[in-house]
C-alpha atoms as a PDB file:
ATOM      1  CA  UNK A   1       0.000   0.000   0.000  1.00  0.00           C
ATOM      2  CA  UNK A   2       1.516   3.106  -0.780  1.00  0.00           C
ATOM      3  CA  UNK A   3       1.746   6.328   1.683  1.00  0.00           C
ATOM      4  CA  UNK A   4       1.217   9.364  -0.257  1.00  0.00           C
ATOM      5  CA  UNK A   5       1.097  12.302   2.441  1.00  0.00           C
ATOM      6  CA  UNK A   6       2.288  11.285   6.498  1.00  0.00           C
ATOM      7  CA  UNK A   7       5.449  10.584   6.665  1.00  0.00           C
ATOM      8  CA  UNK A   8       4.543   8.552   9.227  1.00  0.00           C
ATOM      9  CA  UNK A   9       1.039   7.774   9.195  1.00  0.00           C
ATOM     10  CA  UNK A  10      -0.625   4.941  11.747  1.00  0.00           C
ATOM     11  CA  UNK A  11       1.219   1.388  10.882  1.00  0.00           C
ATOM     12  CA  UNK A  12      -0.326  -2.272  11.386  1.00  0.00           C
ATOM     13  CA  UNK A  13       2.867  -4.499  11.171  1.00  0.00           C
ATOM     14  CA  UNK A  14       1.642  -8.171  10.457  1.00  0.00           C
ATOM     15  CA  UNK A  15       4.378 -11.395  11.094  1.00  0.00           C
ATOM     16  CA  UNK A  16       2.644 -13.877   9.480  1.00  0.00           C
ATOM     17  CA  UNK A  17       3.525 -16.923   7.412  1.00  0.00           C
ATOM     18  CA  UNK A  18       1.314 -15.899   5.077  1.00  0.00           C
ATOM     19  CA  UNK A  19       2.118 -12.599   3.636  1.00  0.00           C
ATOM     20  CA  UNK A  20       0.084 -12.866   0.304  1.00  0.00           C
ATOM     21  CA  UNK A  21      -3.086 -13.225   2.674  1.00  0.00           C
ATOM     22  CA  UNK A  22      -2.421  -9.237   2.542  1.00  0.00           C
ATOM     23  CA  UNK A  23      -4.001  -7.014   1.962  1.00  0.00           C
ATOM     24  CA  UNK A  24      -7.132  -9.104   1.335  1.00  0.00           C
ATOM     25  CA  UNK A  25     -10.525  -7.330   2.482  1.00  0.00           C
ATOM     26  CA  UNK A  26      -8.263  -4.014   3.620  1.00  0.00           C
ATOM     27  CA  UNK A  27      -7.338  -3.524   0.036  1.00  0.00           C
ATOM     28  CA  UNK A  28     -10.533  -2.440  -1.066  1.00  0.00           C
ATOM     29  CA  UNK A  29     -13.489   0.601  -0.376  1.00  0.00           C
ATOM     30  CA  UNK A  30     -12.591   3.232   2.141  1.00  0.00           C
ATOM     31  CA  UNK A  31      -9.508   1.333   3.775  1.00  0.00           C
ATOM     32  CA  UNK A  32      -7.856   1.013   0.572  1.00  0.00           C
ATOM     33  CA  UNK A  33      -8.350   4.659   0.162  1.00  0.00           C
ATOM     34  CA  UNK A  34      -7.152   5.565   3.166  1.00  0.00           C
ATOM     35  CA  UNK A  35      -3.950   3.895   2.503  1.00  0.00           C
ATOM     36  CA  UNK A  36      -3.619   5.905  -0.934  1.00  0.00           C
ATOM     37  CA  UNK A  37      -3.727   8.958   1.107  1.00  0.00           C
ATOM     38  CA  UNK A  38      -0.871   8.199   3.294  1.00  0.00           C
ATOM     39  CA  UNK A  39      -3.269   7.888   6.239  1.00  0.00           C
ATOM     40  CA  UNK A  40      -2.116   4.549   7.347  1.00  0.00           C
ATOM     41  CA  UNK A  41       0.186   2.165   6.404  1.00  0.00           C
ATOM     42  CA  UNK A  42       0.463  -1.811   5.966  1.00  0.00           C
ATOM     43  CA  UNK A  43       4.049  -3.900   6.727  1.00  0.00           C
ATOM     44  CA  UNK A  44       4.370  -7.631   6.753  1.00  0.00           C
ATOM     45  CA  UNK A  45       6.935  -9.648   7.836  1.00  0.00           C
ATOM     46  CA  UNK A  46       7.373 -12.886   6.897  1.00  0.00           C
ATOM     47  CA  UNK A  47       7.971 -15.336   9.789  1.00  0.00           C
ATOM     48  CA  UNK A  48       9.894 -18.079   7.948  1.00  0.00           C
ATOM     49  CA  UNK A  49      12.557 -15.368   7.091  1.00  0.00           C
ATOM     50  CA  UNK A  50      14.096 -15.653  10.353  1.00  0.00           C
ATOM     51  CA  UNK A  51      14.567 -18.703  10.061  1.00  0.00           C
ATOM     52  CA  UNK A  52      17.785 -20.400  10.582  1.00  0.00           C
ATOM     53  CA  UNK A  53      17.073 -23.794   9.197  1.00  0.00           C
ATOM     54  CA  UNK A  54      17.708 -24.965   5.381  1.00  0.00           C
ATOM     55  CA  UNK A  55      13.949 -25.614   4.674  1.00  0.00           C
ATOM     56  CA  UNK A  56      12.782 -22.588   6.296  1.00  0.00           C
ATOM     57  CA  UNK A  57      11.218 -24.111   9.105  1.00  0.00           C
ATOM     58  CA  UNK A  58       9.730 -22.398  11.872  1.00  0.00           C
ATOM     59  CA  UNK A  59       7.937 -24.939  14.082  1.00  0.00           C
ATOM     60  CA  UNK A  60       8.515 -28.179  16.585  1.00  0.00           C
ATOM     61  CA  UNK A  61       6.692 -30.957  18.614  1.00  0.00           C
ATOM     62  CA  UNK A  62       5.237 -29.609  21.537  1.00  0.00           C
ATOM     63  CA  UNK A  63       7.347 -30.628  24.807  1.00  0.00           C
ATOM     64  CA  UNK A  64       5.318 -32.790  26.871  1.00  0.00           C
ATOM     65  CA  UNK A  65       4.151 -34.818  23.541  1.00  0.00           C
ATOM     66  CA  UNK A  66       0.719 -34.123  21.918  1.00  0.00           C
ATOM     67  CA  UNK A  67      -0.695 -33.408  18.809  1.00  0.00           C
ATOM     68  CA  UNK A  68      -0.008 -30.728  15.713  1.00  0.00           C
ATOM     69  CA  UNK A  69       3.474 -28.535  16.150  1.00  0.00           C
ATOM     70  CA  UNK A  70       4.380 -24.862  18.175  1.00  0.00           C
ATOM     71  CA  UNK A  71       6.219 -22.038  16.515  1.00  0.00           C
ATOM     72  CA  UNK A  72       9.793 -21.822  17.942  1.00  0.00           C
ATOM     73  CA  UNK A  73      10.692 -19.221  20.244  1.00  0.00           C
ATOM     74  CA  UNK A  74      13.991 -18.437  18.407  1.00  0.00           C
ATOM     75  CA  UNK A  75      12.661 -17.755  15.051  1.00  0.00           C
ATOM     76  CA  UNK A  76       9.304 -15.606  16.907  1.00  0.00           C
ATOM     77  CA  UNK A  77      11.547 -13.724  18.768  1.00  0.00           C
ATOM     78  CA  UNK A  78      13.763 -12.513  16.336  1.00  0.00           C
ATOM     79  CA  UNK A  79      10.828 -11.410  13.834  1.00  0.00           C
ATOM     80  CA  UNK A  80       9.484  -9.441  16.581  1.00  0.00           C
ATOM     81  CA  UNK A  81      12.729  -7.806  18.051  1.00  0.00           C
ATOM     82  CA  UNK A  82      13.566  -7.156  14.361  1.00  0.00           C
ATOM     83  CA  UNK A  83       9.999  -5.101  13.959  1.00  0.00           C
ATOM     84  CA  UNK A  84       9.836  -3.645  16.863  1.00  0.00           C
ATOM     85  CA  UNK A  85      13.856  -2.134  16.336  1.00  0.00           C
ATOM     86  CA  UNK A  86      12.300   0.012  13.464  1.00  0.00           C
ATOM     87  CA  UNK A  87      10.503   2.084  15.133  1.00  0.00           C
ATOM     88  CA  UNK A  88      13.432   3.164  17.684  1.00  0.00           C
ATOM     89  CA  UNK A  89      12.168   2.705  21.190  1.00  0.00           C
ATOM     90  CA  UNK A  90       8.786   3.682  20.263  1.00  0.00           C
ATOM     91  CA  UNK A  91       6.579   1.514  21.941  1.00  0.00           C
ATOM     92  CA  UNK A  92       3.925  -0.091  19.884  1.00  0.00           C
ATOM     93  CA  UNK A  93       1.077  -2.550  20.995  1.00  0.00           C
ATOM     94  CA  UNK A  94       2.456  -6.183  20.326  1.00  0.00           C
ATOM     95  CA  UNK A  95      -0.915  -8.599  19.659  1.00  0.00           C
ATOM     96  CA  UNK A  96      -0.864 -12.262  19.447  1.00  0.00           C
ATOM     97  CA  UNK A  97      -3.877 -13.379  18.189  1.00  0.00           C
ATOM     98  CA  UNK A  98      -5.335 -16.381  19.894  1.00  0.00           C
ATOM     99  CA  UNK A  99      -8.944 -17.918  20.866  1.00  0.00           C
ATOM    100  CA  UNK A 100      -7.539 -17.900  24.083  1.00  0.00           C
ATOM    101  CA  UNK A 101      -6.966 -14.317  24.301  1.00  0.00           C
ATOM    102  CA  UNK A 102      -9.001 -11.545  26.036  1.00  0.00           C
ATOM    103  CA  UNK A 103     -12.033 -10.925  23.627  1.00  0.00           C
ATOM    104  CA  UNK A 104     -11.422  -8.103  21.191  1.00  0.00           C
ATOM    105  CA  UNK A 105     -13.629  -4.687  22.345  1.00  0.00           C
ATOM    106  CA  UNK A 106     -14.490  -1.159  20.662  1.00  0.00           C
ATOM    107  CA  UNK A 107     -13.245   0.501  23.433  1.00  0.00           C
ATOM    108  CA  UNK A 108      -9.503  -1.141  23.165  1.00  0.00           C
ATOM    109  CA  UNK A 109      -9.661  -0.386  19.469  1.00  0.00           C
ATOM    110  CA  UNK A 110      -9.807   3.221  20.116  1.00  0.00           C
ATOM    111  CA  UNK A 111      -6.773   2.922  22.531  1.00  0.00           C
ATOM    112  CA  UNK A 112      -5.037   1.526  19.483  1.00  0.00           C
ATOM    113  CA  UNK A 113      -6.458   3.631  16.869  1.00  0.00           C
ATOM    114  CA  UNK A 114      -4.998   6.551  18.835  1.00  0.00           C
ATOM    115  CA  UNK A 115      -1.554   5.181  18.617  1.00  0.00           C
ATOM    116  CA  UNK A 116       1.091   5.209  16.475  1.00  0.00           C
ATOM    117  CA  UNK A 117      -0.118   1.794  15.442  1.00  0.00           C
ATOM    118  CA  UNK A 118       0.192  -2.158  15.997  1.00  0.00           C
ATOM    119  CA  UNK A 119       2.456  -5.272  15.589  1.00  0.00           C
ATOM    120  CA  UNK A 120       0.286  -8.447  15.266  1.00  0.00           C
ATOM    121  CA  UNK A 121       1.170 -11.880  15.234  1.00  0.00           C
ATOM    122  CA  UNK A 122      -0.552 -14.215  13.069  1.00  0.00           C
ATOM    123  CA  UNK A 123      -0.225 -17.764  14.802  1.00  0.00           C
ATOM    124  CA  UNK A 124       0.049 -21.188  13.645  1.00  0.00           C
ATOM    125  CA  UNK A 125      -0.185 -24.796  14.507  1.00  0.00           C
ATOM    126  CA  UNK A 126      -0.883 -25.510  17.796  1.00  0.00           C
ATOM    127  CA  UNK A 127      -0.290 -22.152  18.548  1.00  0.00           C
ATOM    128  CA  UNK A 128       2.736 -19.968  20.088  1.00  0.00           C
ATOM    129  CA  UNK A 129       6.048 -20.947  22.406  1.00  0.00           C
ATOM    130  CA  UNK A 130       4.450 -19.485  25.702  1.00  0.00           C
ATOM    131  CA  UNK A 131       7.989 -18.044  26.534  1.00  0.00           C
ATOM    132  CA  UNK A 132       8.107 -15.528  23.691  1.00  0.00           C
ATOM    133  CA  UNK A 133       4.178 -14.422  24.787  1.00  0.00           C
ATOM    134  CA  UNK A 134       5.675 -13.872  28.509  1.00  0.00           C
ATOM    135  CA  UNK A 135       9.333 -12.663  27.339  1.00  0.00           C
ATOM    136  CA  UNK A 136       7.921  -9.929  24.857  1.00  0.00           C
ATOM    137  CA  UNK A 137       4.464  -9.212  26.777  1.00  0.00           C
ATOM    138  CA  UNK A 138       2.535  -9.561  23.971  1.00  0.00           C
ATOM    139  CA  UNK A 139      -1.004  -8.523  24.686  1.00  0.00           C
ATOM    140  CA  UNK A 140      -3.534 -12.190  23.515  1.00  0.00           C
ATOM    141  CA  UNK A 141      -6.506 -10.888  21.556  1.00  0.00           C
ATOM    142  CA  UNK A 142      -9.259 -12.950  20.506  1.00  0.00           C
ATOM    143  CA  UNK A 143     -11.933 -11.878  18.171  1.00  0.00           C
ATOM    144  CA  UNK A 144     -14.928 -14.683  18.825  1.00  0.00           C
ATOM    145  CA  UNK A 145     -15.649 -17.450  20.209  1.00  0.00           C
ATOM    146  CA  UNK A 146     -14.306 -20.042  17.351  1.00  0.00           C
ATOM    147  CA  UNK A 147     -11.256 -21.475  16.488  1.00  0.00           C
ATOM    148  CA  UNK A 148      -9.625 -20.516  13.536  1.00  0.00           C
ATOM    149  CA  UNK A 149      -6.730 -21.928  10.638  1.00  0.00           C
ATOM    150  CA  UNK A 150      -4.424 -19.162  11.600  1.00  0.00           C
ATOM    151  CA  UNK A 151      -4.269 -15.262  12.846  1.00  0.00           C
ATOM    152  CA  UNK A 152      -4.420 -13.749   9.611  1.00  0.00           C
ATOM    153  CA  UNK A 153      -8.225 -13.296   9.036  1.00  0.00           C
ATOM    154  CA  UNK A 154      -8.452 -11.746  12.785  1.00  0.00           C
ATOM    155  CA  UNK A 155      -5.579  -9.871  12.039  1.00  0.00           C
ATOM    156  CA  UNK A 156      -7.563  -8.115   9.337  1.00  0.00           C
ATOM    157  CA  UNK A 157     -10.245  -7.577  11.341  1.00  0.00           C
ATOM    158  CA  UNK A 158      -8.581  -5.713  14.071  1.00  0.00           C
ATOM    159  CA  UNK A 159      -6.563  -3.695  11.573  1.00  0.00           C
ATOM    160  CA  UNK A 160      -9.665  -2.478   9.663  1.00  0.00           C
ATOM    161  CA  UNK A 161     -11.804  -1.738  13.214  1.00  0.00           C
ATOM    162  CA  UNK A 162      -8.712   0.334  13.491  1.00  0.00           C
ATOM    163  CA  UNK A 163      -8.074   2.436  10.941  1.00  0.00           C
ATOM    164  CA  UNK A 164     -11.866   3.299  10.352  1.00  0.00           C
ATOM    165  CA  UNK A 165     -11.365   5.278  13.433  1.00  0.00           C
ATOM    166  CA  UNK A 166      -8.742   6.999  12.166  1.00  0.00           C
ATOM    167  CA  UNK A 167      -9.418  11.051  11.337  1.00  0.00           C
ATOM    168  CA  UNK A 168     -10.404  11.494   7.711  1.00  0.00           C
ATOM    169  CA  UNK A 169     -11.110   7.798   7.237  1.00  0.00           C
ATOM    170  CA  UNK A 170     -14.840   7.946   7.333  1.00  0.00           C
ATOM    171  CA  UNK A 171     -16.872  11.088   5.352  1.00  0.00           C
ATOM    172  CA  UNK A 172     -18.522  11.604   8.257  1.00  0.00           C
ATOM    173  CA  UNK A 173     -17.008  11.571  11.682  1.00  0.00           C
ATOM    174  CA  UNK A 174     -20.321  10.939  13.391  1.00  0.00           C
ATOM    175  CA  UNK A 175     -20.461   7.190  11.830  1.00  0.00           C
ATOM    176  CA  UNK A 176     -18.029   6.123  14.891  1.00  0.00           C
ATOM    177  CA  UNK A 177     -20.115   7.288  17.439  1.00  0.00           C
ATOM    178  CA  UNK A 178     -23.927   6.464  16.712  1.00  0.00           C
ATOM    179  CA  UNK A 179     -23.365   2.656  16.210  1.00  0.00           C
ATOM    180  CA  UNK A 180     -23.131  -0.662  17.859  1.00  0.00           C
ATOM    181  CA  UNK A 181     -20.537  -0.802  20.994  1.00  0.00           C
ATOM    182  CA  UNK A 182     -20.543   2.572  22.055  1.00  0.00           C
ATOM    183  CA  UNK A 183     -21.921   3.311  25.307  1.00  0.00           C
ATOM    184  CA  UNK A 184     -22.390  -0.591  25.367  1.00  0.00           C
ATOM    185  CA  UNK A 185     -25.295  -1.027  23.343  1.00  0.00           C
ATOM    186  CA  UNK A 186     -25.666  -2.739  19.813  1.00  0.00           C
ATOM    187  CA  UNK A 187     -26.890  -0.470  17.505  1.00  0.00           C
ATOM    188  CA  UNK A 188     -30.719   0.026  16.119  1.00  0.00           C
ATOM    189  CA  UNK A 189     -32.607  -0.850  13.443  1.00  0.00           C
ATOM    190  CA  UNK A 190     -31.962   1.228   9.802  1.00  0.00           C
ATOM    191  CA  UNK A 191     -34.437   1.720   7.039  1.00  0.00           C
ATOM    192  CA  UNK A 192     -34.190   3.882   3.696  1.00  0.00           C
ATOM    193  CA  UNK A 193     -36.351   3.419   0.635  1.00  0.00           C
ATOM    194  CA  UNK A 194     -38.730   2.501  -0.660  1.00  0.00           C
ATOM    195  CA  UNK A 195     -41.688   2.972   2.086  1.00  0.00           C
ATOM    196  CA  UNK A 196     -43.137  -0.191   1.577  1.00  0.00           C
ATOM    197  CA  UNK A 197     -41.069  -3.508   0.857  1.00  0.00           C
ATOM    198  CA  UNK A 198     -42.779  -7.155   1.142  1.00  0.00           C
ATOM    199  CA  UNK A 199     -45.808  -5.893   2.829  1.00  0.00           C
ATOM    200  CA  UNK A 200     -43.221  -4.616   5.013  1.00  0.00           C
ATOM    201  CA  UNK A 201     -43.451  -0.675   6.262  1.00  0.00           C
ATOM    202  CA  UNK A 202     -40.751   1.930   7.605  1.00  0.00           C
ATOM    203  CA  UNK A 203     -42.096   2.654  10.718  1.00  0.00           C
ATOM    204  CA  UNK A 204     -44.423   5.731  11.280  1.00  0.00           C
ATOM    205  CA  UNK A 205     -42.249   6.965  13.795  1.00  0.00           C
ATOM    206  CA  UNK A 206     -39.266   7.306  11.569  1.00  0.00           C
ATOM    207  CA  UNK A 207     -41.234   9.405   8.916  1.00  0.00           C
ATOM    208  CA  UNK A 208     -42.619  11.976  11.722  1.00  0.00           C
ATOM    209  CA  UNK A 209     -39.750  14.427  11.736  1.00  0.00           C
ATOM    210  CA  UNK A 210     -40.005  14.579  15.119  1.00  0.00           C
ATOM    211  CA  UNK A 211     -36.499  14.326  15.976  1.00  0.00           C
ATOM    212  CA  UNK A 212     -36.812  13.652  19.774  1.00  0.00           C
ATOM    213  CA  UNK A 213     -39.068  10.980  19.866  1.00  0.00           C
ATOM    214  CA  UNK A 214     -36.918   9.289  16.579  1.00  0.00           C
ATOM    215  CA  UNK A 215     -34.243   9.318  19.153  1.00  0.00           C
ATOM    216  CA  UNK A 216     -36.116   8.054  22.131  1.00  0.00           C
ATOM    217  CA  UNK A 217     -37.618   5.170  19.653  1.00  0.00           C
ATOM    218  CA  UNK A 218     -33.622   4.505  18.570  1.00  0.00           C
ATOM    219  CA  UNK A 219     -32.688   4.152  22.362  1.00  0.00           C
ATOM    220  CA  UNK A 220     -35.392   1.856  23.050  1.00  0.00           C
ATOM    221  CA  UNK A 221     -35.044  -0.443  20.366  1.00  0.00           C
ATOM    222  CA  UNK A 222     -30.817  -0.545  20.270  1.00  0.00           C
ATOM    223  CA  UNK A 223     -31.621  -1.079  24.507  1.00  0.00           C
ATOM    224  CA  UNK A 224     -33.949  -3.900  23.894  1.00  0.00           C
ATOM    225  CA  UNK A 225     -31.128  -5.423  20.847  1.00  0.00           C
ATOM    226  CA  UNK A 226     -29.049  -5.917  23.799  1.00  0.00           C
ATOM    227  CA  UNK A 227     -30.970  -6.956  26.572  1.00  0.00           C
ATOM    228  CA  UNK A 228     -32.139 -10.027  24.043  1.00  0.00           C
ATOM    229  CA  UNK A 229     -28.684 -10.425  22.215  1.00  0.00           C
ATOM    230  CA  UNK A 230     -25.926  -9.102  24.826  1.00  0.00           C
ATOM    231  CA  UNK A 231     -27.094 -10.144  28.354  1.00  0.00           C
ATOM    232  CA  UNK A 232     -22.819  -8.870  29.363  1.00  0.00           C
ATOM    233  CA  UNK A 233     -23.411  -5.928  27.624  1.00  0.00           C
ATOM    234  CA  UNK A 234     -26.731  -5.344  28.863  1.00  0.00           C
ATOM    235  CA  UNK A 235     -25.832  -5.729  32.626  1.00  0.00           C
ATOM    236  CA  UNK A 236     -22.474  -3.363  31.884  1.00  0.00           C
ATOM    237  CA  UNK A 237     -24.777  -0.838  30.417  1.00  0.00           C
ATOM    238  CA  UNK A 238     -27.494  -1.091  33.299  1.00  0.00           C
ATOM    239  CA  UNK A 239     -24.402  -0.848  36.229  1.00  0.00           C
ATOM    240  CA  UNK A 240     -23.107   2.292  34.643  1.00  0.00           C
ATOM    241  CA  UNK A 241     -26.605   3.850  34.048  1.00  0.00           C
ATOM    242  CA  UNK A 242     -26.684   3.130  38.178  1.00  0.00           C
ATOM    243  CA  UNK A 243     -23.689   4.620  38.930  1.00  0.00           C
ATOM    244  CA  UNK A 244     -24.165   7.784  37.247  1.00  0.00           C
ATOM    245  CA  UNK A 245     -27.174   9.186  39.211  1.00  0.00           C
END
């Protein structure tokens, strides 16, 4: 992706063994174009490049015996200590990404949005040599419940909850902060046209112009969304509506 204005605009730094899964979904629509304006910027690093081993390899039994293989420590370590040297001394969020990580929220991604970016690490296999996740302090992210092939698709994900958030990303700067998450509720219902769709209807209230009671219908229906949906978020939402009065 190329950076045509910031000198140093907001990085995602992917090691991954699977560079050409890049920049998949964040090479198109308004990520893409954010890219073009030097806005933010894509690296990846190919894991297998630090390597030390004639066939490349980057992985070994797990100790203790089991199934599938564990990325070495060695080679892990050096691909980070390597990215992380670019940037000299500045400190940059290092993410594993792992089902067994803490579960991925809107309210982190805005403490990473407002960074200077991220290093991710896409993992493999059975998964990552626990040493390097304790020796570098690399933060475990998970983004759902399910168990995936490899980091890189929730490595995309992260990046482009990201970089939507970052100034001049979105035409309007309002579309971060009427929508699902914030103030932990999921969002409410949209319509547009046509009025009538299936023997379906818009509902009166949203044609009324009445802006206050459009918003009070919004509230109710994005409050009732969670309470079916997001029983965690629900009870979050109803302890900090209780301790603000």
């Amino acid at each position: 992706m190329t950076q045509t204005q910031d000198p140093t605009p907001w990085t995602a730094s992917v090691l991954t063994l699977f560079p050409g899964a890049f920049p998949g979904p964040l090479g198109v629509s308004v990520i893409q174009t954010a890219a073009n304006r030097g806005i933010w910027a894509l690296e990846t690093v190919d894991i297998r490049d630090f390597s030390r081993h004639k066939h490349r390899s980057v992985d070994d039994t797990p100790a203790g015996g089991g199934a599938g293989m564990v990325l070495r420590p060695d080679v892990a370590a050096e691909a980070i200590d390597t990215v992380q040297s670019r940037w000299q001394g500045e400190k940059r969020p290092l993410i594993y990404l792992t089902p067994r990580g803490r579960p991925i929220t809107q309210s982190r991604v805005r403490e990473w949005a407002d960074g200077p970016g991220v290093v991710l690490f896409c993992g493999r296999f059975e998964g990552l040599d626990q040493r390097v996740i304790e020796g570098r302090e690399m933060e475990e992210v998970s983004v759902g419940d399910a168990v995936l092939a490899g980091g890189e698709a929730p490595a995309q994900l992260l990046i482009e909850a990201c970089v939507r958030l970052l100034p001049g990303v979105l035409g309007d700067p309002m579309s971060t902060v009427d929508e699902s998450f914030e103030g932990d509720l999921l969002e409410y219902p949209h319509y547009t046209r046509p009025r009538e769709w299936e023997d379906r209807q818009i509902p009166d209230i949203l044609l009324s112009g009445d802006h206050g009671r459009i918003a009070d219908w919004r509230q109710e229906q994005a409050e009732e969304i969670t309470k079916t949906r997001r029983p965690d978020l629900w009870g979050r939402y109803k302890r900090r509506k209780e301790n603000a009065r």
